[in-house]
Protein backbone atom coordinates (compact mmCIF):
# COMPACT_ATOMS: atom_id res chain seq x y z
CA UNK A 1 28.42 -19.14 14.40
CA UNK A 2 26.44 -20.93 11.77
CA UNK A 3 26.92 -20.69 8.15
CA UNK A 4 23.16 -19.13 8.21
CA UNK A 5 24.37 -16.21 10.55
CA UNK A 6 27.28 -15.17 8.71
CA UNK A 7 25.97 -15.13 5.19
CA UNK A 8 23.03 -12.58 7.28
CA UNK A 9 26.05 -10.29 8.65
CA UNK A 10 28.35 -10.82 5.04
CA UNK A 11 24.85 -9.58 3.44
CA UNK A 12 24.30 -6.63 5.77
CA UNK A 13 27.84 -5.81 5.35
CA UNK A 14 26.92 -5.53 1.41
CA UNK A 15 23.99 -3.71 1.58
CA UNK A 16 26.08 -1.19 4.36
CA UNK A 17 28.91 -0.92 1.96
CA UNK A 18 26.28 -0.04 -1.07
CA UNK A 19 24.42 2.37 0.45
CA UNK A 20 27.28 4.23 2.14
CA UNK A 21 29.00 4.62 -1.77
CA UNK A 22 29.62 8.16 -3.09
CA UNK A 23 28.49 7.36 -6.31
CA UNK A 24 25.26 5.57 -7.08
CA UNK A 25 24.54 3.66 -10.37
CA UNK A 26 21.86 4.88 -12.33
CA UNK A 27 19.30 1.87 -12.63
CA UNK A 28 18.82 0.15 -15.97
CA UNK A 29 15.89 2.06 -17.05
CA UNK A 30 17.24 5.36 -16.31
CA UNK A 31 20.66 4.06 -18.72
CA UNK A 32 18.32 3.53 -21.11
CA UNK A 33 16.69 5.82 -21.23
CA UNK A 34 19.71 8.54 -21.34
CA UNK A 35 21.05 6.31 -24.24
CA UNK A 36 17.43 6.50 -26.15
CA UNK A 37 17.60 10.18 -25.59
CA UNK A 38 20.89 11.17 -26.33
CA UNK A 39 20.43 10.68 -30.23
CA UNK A 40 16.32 11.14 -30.22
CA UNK A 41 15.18 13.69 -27.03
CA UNK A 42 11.63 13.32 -26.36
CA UNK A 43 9.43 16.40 -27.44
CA UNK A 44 7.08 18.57 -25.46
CA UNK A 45 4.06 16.38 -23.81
CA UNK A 46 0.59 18.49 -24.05
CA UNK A 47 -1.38 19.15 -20.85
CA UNK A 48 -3.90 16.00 -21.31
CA UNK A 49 -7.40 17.62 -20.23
CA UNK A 50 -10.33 15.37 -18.81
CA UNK A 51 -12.32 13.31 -21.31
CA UNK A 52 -15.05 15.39 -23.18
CA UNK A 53 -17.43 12.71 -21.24
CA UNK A 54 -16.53 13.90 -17.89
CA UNK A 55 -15.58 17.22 -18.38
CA UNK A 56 -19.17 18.35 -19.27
CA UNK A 57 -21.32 19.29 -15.85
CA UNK A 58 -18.25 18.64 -13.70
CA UNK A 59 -19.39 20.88 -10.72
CA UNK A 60 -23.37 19.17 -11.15
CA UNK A 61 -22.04 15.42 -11.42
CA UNK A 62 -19.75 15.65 -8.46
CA UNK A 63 -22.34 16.66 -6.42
CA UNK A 64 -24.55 13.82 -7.71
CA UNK A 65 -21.85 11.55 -6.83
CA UNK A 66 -21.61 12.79 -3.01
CA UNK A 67 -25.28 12.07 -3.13
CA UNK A 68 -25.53 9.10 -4.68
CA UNK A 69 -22.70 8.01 -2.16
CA UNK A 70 -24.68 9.39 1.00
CA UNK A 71 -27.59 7.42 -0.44
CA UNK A 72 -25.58 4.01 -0.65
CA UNK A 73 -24.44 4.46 2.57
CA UNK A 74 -28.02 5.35 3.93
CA UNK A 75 -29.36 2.28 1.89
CA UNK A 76 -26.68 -0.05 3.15
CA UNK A 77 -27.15 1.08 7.05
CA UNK A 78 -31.19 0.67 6.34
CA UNK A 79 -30.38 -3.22 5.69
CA UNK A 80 -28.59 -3.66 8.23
CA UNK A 81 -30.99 -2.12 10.63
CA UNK A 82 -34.18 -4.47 8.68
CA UNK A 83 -31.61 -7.42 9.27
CA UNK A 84 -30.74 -6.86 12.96
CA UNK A 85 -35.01 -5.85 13.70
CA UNK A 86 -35.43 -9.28 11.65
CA UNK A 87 -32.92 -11.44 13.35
CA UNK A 88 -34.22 -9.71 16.83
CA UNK A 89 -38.57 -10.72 16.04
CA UNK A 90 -37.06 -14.42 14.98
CA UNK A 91 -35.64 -14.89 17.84
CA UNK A 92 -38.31 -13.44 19.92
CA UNK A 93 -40.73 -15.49 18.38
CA UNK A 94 -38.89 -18.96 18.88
CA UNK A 95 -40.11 -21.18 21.81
C-alpha cells in the first residue's frame, strides 16, 4: 500500500471518528460570540421595512417590471429573428 493510500484511509478514519463524536465543538465564531454575549447580550433588532424608495407603488412597479422583462425578452428574440432573416438573404444572395 502506498504512503498516498494510507494517509487517504488514516484521513477517512479522522473524519469517521469526528463525525461519529457525542459531543460537537461549537465553532470559533459561535465561542465568541457566547463569550461577547455573556457580559453584553445583544438587544432587540427592529423589523427593517423596505426602503421609502421602493416601498412607494410596490403593487404598480412590480408589474412594470414583469413588463419591462416580457419586453426585453420580446426585444432580444426580435434580434435574433432580424439576425437569422439577415444571415439567411446573405447567404442567399452570394454566388
Amino acid at each position: 500500500m502506498s504512503e498516498h493510500e494510507q494517509d487517504g484511509q488514516e484521513r477517512e478514519f479522522d473524519l469517521r471518528w469526528a463525525d461519529d463524536a457525542e459531543h460537537k465543538e461549537p465553532s470559533a465564531r459561535a465561542r465568541m460570540l457566547a463569550a461577547r454575549w455573556k457580559h453584553n447580550p445583544p438587544g432587540p433588532v427592529p423589523f427593517r421595512p423596505e426602503p421609502d424608495h421602493r416601498s412607494r407603488g410596490r403593487r404598480s412597479r412590480s408589474r412594470s417590471r414583469s413588463r419591462s422583462s416580457w419586453i426585453s425578452t420580446a426585444v432580444v428574440f426580435g434580434c435574433v429573428a432580424a439576425l437569422i432573416v439577415l444571415l439567411g438573404y446573405i447567404n442567399f444572395r452570394a454566388p
